[in-house]
PDB file of N, CA and C in Angstrom:
ATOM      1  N   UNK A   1     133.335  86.277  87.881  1.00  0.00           N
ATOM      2  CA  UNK A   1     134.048  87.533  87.773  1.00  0.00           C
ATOM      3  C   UNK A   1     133.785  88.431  88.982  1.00  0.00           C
ATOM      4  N   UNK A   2     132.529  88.275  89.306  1.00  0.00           N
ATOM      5  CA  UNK A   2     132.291  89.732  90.581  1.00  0.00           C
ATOM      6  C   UNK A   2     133.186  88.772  91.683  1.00  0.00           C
ATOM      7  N   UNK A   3     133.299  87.830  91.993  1.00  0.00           N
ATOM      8  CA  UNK A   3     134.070  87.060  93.240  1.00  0.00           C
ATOM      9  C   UNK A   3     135.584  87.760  93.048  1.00  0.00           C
ATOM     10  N   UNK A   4     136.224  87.344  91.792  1.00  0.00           N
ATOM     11  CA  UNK A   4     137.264  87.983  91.878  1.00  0.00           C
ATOM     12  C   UNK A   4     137.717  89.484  91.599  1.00  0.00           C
ATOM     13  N   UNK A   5     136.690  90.135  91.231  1.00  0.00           N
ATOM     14  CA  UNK A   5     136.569  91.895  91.600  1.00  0.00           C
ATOM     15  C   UNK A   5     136.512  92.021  92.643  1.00  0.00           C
ATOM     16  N   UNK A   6     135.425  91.411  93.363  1.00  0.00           N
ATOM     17  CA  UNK A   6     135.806  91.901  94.796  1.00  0.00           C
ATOM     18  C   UNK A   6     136.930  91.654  95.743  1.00  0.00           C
ATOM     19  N   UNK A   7     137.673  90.384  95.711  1.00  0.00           N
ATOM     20  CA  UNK A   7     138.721  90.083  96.569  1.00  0.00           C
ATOM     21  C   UNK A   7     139.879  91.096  96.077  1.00  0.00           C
ATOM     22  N   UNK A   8     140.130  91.707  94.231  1.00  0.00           N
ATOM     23  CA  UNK A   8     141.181  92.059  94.262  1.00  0.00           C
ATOM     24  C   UNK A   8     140.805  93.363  94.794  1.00  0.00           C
ATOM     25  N   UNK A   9     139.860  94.148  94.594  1.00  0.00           N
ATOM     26  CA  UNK A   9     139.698  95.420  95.493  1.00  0.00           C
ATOM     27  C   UNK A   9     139.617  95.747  96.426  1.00  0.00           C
ATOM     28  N   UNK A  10     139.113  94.764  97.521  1.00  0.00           N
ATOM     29  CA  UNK A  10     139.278  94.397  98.897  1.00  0.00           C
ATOM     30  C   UNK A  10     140.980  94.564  99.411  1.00  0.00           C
ATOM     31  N   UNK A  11     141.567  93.772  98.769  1.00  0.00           N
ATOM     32  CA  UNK A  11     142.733  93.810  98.703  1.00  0.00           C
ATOM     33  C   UNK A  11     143.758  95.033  98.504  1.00  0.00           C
ATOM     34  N   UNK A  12     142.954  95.639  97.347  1.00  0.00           N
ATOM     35  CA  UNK A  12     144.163  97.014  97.033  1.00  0.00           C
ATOM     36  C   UNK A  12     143.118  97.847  98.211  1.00  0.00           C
ATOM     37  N   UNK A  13     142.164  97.875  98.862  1.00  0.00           N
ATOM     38  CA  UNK A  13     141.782  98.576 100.259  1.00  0.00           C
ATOM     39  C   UNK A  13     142.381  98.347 101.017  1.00  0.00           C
ATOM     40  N   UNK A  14     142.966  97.270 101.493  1.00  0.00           N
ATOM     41  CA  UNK A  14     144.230  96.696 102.234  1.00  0.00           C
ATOM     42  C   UNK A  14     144.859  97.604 102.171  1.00  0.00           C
ATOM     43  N   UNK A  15     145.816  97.209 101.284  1.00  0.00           N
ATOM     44  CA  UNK A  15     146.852  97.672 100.900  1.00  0.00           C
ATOM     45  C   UNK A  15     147.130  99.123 101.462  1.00  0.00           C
ATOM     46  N   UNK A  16     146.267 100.168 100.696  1.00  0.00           N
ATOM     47  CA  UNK A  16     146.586 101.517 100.888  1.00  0.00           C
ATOM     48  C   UNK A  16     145.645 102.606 101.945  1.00  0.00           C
ATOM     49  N   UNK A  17     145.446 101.295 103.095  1.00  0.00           N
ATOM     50  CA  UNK A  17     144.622 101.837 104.039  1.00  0.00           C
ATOM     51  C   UNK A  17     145.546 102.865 104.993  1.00  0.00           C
ATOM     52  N   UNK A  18     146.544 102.606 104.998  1.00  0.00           N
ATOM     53  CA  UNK A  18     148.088 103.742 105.904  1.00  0.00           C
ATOM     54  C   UNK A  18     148.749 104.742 105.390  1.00  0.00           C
ATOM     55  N   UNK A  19     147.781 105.130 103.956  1.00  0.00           N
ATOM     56  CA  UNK A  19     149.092 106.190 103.482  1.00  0.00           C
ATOM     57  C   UNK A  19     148.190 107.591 104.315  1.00  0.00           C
ATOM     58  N   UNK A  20     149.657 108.284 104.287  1.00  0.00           N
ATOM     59  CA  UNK A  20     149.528 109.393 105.145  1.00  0.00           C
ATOM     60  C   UNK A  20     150.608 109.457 106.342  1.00  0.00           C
ATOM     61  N   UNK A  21     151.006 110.736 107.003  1.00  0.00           N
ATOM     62  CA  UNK A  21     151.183 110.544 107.773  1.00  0.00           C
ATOM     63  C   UNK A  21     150.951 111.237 109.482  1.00  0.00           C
ATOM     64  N   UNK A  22     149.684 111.904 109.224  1.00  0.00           N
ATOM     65  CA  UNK A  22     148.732 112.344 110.537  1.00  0.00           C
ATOM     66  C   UNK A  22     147.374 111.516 110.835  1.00  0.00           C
ATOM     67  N   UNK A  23     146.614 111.783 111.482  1.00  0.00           N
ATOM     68  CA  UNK A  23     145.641 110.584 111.818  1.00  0.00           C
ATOM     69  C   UNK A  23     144.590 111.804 110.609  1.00  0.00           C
ATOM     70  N   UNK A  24     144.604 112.625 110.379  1.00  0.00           N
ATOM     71  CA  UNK A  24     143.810 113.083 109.567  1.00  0.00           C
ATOM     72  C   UNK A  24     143.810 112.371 107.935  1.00  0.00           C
ATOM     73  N   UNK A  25     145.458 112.404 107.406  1.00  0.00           N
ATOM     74  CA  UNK A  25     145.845 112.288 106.372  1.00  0.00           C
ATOM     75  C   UNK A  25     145.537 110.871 106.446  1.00  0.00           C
ATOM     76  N   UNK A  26     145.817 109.596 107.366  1.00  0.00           N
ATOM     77  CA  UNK A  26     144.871 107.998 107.125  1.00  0.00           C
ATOM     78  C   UNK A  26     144.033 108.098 107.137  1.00  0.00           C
ATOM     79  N   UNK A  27     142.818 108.900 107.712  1.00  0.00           N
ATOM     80  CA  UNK A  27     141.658 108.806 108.010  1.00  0.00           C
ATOM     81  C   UNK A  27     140.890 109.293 106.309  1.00  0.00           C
ATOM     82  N   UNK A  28     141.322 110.158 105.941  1.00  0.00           N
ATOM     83  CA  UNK A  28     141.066 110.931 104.663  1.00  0.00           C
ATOM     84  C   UNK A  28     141.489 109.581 103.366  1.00  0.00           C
ATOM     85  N   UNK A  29     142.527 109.381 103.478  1.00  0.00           N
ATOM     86  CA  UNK A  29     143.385 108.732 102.375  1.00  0.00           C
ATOM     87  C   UNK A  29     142.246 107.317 102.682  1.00  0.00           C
ATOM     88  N   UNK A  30     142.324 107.023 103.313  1.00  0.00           N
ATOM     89  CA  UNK A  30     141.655 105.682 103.710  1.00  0.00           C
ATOM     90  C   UNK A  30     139.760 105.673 103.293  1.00  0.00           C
ATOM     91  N   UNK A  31     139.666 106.509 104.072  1.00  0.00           N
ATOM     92  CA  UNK A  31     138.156 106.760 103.463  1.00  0.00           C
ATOM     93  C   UNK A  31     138.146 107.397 101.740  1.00  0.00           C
ATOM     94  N   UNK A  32     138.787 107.671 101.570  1.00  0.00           N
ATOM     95  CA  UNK A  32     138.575 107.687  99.956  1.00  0.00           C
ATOM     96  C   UNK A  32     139.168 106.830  98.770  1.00  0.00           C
ATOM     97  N   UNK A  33     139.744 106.022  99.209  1.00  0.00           N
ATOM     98  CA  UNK A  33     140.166 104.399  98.694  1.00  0.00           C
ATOM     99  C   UNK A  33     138.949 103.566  98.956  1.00  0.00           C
ATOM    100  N   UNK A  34     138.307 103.861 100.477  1.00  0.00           N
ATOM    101  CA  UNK A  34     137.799 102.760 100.469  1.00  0.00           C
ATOM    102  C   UNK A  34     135.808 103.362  99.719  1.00  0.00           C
ATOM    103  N   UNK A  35     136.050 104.273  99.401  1.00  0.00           N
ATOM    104  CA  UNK A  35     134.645 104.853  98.903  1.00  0.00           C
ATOM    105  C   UNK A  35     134.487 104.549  97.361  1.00  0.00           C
ATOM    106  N   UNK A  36     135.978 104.860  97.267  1.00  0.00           N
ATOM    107  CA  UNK A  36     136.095 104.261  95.348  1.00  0.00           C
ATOM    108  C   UNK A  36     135.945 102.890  95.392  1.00  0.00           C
ATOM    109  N   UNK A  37     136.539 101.711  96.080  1.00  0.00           N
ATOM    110  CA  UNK A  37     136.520 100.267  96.031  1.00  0.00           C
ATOM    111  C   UNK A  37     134.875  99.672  96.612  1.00  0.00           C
ATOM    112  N   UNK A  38     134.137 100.367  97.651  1.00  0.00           N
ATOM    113  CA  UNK A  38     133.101 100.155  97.802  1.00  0.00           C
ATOM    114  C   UNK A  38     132.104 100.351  96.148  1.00  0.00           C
ATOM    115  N   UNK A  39     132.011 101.948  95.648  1.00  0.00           N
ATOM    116  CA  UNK A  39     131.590 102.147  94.946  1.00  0.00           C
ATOM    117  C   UNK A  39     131.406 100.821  93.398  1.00  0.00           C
ATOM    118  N   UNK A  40     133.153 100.682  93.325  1.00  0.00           N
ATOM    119  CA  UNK A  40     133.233  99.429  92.042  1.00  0.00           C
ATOM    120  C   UNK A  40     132.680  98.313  92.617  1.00  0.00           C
ATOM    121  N   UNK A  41     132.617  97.960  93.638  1.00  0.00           N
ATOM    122  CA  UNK A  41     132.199  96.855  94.185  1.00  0.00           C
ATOM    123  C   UNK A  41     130.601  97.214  94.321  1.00  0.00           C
ATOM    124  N   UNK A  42     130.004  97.754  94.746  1.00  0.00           N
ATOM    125  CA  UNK A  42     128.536  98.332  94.790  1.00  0.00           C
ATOM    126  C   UNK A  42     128.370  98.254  93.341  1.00  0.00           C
ATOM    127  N   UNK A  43     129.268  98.301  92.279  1.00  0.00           N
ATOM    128  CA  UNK A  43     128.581  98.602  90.752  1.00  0.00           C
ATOM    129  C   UNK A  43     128.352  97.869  90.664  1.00  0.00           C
ATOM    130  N   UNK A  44     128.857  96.305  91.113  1.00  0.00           N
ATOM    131  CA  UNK A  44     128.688  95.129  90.494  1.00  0.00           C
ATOM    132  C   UNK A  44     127.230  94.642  90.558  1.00  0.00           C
ATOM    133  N   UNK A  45     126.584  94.629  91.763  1.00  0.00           N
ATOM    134  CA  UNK A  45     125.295  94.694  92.184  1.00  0.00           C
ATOM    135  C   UNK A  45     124.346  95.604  91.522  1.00  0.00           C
ATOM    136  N   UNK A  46     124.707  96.291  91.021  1.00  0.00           N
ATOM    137  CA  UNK A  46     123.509  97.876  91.011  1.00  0.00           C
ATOM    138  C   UNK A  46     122.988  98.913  92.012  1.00  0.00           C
ATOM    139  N   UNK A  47     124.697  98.808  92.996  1.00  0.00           N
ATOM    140  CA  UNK A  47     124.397  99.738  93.604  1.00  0.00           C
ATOM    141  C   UNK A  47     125.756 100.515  94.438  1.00  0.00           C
ATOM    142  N   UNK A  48     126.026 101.109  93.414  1.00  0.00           N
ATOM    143  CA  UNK A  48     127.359 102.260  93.711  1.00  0.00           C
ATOM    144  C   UNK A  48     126.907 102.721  94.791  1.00  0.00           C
ATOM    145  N   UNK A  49     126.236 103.947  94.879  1.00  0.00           N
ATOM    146  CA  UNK A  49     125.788 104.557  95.895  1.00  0.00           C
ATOM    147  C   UNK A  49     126.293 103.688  97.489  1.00  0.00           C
ATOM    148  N   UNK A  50     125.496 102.928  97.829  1.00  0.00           N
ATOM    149  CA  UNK A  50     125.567 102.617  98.781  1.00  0.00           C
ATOM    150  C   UNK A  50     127.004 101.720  99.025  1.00  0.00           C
ATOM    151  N   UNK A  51     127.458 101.218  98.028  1.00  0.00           N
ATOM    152  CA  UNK A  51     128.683 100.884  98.384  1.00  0.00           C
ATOM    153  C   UNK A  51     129.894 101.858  98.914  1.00  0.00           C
ATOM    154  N   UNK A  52     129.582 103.451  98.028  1.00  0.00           N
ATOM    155  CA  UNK A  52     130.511 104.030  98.109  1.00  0.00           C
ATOM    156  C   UNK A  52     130.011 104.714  99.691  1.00  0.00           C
ATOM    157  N   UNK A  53     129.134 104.918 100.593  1.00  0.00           N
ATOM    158  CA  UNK A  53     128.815 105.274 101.789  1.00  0.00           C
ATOM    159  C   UNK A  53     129.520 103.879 102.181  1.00  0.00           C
ATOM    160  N   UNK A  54     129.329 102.854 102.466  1.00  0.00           N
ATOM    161  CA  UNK A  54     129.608 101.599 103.279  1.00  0.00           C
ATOM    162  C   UNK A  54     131.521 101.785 103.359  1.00  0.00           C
ATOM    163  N   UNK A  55     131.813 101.863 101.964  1.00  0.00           N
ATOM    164  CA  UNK A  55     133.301 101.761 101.528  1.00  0.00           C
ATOM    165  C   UNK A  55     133.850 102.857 102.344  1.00  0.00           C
ATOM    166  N   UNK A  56     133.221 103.959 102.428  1.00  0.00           N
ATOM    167  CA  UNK A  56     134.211 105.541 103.420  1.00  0.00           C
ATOM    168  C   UNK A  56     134.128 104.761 104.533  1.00  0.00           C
ATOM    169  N   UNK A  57     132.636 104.419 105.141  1.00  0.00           N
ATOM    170  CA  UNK A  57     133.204 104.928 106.432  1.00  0.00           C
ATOM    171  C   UNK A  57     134.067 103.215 106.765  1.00  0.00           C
ATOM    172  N   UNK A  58     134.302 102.322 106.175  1.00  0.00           N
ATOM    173  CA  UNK A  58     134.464 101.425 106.698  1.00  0.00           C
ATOM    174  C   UNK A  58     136.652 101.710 106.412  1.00  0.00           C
ATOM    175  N   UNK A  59     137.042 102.717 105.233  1.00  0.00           N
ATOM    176  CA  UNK A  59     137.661 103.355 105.622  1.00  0.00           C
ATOM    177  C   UNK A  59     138.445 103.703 106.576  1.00  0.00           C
ATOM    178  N   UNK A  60     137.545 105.297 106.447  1.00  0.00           N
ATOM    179  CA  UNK A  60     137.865 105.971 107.778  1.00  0.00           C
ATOM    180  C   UNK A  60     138.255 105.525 109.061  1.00  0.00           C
ATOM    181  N   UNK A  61     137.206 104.749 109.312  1.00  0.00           N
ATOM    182  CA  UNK A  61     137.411 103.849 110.643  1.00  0.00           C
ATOM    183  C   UNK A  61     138.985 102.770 110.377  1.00  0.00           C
ATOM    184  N   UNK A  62     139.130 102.165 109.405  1.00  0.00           N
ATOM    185  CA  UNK A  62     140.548 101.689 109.413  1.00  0.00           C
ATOM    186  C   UNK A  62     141.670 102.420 109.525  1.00  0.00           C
ATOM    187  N   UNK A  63     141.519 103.624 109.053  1.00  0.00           N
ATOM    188  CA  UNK A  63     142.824 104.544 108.433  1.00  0.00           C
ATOM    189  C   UNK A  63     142.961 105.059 109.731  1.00  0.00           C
ATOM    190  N   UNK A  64     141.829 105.637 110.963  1.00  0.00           N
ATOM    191  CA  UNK A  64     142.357 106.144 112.196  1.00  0.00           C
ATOM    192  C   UNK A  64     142.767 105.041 112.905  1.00  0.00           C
ATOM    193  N   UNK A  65     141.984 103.643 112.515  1.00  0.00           N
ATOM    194  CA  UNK A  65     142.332 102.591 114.175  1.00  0.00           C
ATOM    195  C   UNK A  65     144.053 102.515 113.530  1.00  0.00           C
ATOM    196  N   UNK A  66     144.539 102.175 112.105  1.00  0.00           N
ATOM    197  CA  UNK A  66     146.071 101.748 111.591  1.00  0.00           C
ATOM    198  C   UNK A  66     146.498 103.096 112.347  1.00  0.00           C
ATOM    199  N   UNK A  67     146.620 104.252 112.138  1.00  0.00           N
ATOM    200  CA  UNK A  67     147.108 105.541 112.757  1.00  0.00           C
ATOM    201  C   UNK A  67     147.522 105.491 114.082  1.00  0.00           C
ATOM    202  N   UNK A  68     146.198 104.999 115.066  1.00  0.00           N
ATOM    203  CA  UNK A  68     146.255 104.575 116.380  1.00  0.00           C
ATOM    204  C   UNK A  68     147.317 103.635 116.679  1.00  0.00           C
ATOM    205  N   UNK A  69     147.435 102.644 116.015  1.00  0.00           N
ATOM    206  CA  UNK A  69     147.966 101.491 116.114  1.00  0.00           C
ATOM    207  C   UNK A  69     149.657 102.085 115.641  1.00  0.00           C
ATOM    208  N   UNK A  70     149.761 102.805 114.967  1.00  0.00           N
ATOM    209  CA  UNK A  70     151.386 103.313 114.763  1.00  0.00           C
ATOM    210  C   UNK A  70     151.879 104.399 115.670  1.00  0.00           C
ATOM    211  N   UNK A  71     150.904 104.418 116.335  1.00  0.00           N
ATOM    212  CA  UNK A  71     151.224 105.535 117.377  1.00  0.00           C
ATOM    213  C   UNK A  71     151.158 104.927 118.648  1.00  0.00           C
ATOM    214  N   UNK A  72     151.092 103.920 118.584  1.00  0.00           N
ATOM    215  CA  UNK A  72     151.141 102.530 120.187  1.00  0.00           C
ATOM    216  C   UNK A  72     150.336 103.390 121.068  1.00  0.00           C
ATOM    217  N   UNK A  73     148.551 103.122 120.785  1.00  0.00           N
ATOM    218  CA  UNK A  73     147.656 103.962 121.342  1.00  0.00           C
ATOM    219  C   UNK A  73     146.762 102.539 121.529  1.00  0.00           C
ATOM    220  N   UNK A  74     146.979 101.847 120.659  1.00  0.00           N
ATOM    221  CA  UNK A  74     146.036 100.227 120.394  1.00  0.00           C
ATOM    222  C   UNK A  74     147.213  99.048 120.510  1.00  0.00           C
ATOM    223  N   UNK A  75     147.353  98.374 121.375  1.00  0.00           N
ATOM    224  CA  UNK A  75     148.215  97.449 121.594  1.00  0.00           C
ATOM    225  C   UNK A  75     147.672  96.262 120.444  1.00  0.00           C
TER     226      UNK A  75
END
């Protein structure tokens, strides 16, 4: 079961790593998808906490590089 919790949440992090449409609004939207999916995924282990730090910033960092990347800043 945790194998396939994690791929499908991984997945809906995928998914809704671009909504927004300023590099603030991906960066935000993104880091807080990916803080909730870290977090469920950290529960599985016994350890939310640190999932939900790992899950933002790993986020954040997607939601500005996708931003970058729609703004032909990242080839």
């Amino acid at each position: 079961m945790t194998k396939t919790a994690t791929i499908f949440f991984a997945a809906v992090a995928l998914l809704l790593v671009g909504c927004g449409t300023t590099t603030g609004e991906r960066a935000g939207s993104s880091a807080l998808f990916g803080a909730a999916t870290g977090a469920a995924i950290g529960s599985l282990s016994a350890n939310a906490g640190r999932g939900a730090l790992i899950g933002a910033g790993a986020g954040a960092l997607g939601g500005y590089l996708f931003d970058q990347h729609e703004k032909g800043n990242i080839d």
